[in-house]
C-alpha atoms as a PDB file:
ATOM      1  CA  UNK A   1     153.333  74.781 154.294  1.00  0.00           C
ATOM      2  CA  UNK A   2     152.738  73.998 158.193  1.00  0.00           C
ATOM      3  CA  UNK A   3     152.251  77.964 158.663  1.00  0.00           C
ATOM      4  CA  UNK A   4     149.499  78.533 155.984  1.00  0.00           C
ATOM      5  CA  UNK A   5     147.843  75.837 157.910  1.00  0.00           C
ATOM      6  CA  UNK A   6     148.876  77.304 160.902  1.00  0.00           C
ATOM      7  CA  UNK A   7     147.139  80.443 160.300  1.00  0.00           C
ATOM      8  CA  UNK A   8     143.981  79.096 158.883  1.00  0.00           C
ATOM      9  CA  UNK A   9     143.390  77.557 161.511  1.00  0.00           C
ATOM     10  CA  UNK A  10     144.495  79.774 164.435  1.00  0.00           C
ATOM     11  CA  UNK A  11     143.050  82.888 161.707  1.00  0.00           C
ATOM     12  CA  UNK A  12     139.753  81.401 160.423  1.00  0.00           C
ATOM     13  CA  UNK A  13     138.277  83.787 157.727  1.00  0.00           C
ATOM     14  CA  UNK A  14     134.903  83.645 158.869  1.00  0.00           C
ATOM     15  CA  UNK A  15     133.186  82.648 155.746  1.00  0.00           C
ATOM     16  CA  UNK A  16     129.681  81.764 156.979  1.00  0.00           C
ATOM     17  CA  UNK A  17     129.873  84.690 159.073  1.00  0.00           C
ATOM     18  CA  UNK A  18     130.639  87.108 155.911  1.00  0.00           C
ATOM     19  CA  UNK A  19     127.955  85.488 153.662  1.00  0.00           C
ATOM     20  CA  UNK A  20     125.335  85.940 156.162  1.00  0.00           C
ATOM     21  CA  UNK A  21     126.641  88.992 156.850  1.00  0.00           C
ATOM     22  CA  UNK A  22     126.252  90.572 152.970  1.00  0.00           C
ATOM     23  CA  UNK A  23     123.102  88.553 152.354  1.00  0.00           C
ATOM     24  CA  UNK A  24     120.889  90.403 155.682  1.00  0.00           C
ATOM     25  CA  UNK A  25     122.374  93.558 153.972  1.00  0.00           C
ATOM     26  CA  UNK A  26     120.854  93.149 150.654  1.00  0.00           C
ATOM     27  CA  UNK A  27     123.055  91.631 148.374  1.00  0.00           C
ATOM     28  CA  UNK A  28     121.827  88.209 146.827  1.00  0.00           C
ATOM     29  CA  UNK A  29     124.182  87.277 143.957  1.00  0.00           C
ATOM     30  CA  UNK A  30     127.703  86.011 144.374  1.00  0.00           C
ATOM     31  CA  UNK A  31     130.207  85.520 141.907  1.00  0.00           C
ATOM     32  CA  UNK A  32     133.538  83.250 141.820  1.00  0.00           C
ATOM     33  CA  UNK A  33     136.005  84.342 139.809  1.00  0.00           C
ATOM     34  CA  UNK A  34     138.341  81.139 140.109  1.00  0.00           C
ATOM     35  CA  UNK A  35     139.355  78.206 138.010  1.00  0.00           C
ATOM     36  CA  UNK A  36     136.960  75.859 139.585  1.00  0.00           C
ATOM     37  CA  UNK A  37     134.115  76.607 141.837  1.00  0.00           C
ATOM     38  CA  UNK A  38     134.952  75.261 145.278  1.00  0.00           C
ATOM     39  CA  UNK A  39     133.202  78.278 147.613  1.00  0.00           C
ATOM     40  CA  UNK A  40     129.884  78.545 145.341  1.00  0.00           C
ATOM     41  CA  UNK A  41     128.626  74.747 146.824  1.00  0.00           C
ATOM     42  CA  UNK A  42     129.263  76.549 150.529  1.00  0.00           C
ATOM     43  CA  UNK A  43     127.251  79.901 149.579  1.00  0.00           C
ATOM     44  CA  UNK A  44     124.850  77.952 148.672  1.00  0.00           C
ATOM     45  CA  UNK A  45     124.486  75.548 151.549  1.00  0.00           C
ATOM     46  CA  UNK A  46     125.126  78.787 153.809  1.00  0.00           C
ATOM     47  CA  UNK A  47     122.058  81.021 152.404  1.00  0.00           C
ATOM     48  CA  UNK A  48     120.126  78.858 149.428  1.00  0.00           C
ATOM     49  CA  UNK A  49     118.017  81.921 148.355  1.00  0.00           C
ATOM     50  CA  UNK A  50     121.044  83.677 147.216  1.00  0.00           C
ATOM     51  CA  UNK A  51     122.277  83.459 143.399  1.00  0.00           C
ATOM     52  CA  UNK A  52     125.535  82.272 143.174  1.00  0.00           C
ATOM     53  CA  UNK A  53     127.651  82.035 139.646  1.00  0.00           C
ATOM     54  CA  UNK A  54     131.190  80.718 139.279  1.00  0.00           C
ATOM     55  CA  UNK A  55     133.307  81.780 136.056  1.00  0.00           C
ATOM     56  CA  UNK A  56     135.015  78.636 134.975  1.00  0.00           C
ATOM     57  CA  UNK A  57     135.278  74.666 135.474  1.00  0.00           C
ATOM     58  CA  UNK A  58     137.808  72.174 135.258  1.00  0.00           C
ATOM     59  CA  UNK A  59     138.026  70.140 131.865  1.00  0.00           C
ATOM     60  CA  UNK A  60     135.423  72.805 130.133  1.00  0.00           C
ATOM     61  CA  UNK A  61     136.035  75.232 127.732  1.00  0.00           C
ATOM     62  CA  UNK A  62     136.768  78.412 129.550  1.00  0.00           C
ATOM     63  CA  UNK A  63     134.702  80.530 126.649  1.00  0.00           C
ATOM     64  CA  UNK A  64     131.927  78.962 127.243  1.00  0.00           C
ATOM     65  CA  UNK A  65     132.033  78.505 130.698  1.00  0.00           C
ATOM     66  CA  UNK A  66     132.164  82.118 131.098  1.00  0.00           C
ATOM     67  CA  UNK A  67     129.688  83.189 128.515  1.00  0.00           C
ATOM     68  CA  UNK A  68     127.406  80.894 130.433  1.00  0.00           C
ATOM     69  CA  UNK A  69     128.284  82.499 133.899  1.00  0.00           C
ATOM     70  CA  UNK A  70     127.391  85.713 132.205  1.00  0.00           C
ATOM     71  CA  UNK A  71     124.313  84.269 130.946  1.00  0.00           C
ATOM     72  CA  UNK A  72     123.216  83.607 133.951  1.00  0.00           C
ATOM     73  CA  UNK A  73     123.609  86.630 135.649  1.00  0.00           C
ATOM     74  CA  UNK A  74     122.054  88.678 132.421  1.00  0.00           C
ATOM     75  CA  UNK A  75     118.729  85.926 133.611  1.00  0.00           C
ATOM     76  CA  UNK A  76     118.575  86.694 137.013  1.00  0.00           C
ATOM     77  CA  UNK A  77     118.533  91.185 136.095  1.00  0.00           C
ATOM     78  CA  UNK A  78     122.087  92.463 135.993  1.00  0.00           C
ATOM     79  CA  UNK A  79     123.209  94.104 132.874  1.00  0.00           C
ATOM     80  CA  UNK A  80     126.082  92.812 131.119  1.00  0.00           C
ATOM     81  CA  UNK A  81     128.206  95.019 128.355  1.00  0.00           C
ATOM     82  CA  UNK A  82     127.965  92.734 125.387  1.00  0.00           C
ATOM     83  CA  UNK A  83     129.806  94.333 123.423  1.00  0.00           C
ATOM     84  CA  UNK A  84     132.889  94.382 124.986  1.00  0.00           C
ATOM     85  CA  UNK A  85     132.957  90.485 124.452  1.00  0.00           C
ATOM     86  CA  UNK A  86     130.669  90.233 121.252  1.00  0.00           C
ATOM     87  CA  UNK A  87     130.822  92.089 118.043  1.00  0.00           C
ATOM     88  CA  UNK A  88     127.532  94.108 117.538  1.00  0.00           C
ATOM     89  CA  UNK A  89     125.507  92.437 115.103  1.00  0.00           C
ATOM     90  CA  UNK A  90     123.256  94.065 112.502  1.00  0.00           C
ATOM     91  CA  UNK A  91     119.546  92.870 113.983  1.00  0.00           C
ATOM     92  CA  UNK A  92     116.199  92.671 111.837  1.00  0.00           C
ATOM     93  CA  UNK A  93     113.163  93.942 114.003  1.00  0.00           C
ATOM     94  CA  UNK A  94     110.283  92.053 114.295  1.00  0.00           C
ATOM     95  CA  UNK A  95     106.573  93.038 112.548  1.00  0.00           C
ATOM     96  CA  UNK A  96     104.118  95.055 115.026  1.00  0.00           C
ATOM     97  CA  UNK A  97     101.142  93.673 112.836  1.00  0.00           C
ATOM     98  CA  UNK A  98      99.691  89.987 113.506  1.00  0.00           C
ATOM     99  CA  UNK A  99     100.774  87.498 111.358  1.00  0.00           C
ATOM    100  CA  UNK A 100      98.614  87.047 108.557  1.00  0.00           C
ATOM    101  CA  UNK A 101      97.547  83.867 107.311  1.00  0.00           C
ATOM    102  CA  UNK A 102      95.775  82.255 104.030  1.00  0.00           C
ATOM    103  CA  UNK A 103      93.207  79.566 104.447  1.00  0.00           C
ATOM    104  CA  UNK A 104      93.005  77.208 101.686  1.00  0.00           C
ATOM    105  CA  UNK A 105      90.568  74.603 102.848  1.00  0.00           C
ATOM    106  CA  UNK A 106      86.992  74.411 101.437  1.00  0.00           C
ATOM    107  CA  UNK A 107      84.356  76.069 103.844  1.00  0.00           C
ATOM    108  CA  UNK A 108      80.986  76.946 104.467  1.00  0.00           C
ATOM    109  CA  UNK A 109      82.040  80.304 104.016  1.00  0.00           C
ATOM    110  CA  UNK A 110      82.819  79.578 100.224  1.00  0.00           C
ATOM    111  CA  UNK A 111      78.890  78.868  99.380  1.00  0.00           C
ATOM    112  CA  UNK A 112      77.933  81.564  98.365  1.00  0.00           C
ATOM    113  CA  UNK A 113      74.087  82.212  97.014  1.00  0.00           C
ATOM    114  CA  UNK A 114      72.105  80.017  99.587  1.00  0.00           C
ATOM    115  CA  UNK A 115      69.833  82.457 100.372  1.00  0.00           C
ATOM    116  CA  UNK A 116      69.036  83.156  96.653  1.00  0.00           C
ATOM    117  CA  UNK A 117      68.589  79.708  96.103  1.00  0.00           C
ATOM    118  CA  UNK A 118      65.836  79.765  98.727  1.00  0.00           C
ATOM    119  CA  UNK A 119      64.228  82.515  97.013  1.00  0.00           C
ATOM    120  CA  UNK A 120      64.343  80.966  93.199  1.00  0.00           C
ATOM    121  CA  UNK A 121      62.795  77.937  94.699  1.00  0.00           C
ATOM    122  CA  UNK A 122      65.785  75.679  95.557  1.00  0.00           C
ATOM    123  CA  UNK A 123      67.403  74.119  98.500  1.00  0.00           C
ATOM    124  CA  UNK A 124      70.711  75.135  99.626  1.00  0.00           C
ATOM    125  CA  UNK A 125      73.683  72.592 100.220  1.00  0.00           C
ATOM    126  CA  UNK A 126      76.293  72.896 101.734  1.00  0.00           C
ATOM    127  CA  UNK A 127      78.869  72.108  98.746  1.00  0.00           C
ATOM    128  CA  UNK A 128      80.745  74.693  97.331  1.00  0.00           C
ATOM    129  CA  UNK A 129      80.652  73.806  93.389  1.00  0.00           C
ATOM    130  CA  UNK A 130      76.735  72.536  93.662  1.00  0.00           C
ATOM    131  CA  UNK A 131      75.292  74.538  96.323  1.00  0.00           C
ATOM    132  CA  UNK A 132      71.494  74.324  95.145  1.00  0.00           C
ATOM    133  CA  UNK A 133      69.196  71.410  94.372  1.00  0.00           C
ATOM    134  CA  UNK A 134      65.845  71.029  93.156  1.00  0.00           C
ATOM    135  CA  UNK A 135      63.568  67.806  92.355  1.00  0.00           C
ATOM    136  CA  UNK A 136      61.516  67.632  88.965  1.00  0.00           C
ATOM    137  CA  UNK A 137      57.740  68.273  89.659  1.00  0.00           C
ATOM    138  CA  UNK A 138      57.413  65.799  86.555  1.00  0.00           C
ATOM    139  CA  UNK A 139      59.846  63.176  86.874  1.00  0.00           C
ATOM    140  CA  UNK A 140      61.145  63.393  90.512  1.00  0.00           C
ATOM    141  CA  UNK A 141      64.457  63.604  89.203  1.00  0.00           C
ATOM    142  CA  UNK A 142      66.925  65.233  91.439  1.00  0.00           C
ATOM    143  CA  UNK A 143      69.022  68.083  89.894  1.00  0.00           C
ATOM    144  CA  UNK A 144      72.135  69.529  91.585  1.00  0.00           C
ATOM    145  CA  UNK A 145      73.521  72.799  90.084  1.00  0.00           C
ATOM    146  CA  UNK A 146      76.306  75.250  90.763  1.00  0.00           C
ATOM    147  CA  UNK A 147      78.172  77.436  89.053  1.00  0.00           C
ATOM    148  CA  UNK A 148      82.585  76.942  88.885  1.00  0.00           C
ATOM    149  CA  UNK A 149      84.557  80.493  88.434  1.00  0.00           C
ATOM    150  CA  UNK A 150      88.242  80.921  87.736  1.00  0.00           C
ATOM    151  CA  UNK A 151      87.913  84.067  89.800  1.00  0.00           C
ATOM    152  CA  UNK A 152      86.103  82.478  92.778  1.00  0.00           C
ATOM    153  CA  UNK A 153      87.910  78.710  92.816  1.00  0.00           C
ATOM    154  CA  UNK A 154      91.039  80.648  92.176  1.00  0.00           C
ATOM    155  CA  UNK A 155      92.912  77.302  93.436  1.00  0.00           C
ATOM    156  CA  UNK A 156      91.281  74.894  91.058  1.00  0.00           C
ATOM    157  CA  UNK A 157      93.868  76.776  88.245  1.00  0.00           C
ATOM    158  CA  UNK A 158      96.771  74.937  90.314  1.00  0.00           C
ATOM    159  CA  UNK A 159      95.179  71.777  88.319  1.00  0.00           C
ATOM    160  CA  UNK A 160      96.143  72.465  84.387  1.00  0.00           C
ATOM    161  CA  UNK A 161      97.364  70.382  81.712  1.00  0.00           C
ATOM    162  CA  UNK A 162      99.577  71.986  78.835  1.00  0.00           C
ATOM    163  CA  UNK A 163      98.636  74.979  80.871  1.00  0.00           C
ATOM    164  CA  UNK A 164      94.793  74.819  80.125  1.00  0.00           C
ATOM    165  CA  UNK A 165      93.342  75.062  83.924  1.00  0.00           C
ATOM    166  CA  UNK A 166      91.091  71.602  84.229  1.00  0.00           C
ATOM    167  CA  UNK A 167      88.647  70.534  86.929  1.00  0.00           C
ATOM    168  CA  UNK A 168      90.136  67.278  88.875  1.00  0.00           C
ATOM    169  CA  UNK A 169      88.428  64.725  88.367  1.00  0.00           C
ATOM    170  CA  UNK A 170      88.770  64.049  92.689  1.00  0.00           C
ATOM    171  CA  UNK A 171      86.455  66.883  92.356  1.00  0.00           C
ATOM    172  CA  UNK A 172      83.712  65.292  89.844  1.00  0.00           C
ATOM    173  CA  UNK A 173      83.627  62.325  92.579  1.00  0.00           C
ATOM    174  CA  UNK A 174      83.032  64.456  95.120  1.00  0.00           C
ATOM    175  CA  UNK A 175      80.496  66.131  93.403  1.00  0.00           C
ATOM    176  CA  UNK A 176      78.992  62.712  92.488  1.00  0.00           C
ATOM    177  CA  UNK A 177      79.667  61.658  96.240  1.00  0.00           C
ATOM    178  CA  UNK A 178      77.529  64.716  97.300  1.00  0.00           C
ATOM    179  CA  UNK A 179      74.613  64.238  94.839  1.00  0.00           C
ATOM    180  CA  UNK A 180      74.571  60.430  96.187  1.00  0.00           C
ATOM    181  CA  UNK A 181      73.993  61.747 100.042  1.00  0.00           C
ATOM    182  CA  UNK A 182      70.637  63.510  98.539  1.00  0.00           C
ATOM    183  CA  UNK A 183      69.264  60.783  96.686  1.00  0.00           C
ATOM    184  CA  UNK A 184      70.244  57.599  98.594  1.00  0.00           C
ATOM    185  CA  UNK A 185      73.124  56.422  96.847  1.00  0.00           C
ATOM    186  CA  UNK A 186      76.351  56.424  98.606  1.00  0.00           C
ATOM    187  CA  UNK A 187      78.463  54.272  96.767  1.00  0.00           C
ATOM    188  CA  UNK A 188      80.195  55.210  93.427  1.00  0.00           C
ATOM    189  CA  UNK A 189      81.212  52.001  91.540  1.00  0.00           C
ATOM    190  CA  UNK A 190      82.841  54.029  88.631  1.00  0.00           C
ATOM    191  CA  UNK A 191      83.636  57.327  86.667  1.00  0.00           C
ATOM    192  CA  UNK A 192      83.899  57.840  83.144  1.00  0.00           C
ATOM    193  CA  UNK A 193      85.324  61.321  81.867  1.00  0.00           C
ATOM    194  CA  UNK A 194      84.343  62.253  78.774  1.00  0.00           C
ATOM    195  CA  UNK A 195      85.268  65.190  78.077  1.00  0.00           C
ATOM    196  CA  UNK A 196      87.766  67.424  80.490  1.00  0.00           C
ATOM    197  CA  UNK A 197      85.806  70.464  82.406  1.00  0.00           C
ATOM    198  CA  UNK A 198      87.809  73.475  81.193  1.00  0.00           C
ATOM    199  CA  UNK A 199      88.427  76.254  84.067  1.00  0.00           C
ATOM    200  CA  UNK A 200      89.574  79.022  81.137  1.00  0.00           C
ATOM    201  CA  UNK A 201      85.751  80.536  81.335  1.00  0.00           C
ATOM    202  CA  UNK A 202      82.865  80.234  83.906  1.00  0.00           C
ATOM    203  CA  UNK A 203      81.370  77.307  83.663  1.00  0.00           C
ATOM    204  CA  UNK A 204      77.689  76.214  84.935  1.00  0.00           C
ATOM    205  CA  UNK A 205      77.229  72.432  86.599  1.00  0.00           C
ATOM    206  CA  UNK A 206      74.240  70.394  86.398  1.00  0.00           C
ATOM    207  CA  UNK A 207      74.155  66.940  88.110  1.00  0.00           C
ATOM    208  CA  UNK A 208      70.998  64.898  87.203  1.00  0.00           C
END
């Protein structure tokens, strides 16, 4: 009515006064507990390095308004009792080792033998199934050989048929792909298999 007005204006409350006030003594977060935030936009205009937080907002849900006003103050350091609002929850901790991860790609690590190969008389390569060569004193004839292991190319048993472990044939072009890079022919017009490469046993590779 006319004498509220009256008052407030005849009474002011000092607002800008109080704020500054509080803030040169230390305290820097301010909270408004009302339906909608009208004094938080004047805090802020009054002393912008100060934190302010209001509780709930017209035409918002007023749970989640005021989880997120508590939010917010948990973010900028003051502790919040939880579980007075939440039930506790049963939490799983996290390991205190690294991670630990499986590589499944083909390296250079996975040749194994190159320097044996050096000493038998052979050049290394860098292929993991073929990883020696040699050329024929006689004929010139390039040979590429390697050995294939169930228990070293533990992977290649992913590849069976009727559960008999088999070697891809993406692998046999690869191989031929490989042998083509030492003896200037990079182009593969076609493969014909045979007979399947069984992976039950080792098995020893010679390319020719």
């Amino acid at each position: 009515d006319a004498d509220y007005w009256y008052r407030n204006l005849r009474q002011p409350v000092l607002f800008q006064p109080a704020i500054n006030h509080l803030s040169s003594n230390g305290y820097t977060t301010f909270i408004e507990t009302s339906p909608h935030p009208t004094l938080t936009p004047s805090i802020q205009e009054t002393n912008p390095d100060t934190t302010t937080i209001h509780t709930l907002r017209n035409e918002q849900d007023d749970t989640h308004a005021f989880l997120t006003a508590l939010g917010h103050a948990h973010t900028h350091g003051h502790p919040i009792t939880w579980h007075t609002l939440i039930p506790a929850a049963t939490t799983i901790p996290l390991p205190t080792y690294p991670f630990q991860h499986t590589r499944y790609w083909l390296s250079d690590k996975a040749v194994t033998g190159a320097q044996d190969a050096v000493q038998l008389g052979l050049v290394p390569t860098p292929h993991p199934f073929v990883p020696a060569t040699t050329t024929l004193a006689e004929t010139g004839a390039t040979i590429l050989t390697g050995h294939i292991s169930p228990a070293q190319h533990g992977w290649l048993a992913d590849h069976a048929v009727n559960g008999t472990p088999l070697l891809p044939g993406t692998a046999l072009v690869d191989i031929a792909l490989h042998a083509g890079d030492h003896t200037n022919h990079t182009t593969l017009d076609e493969l014909i298999i045979h007979t399947p490469i069984t992976l039950t046993h080792p098995t020893t590779i010679q390319l020719t």
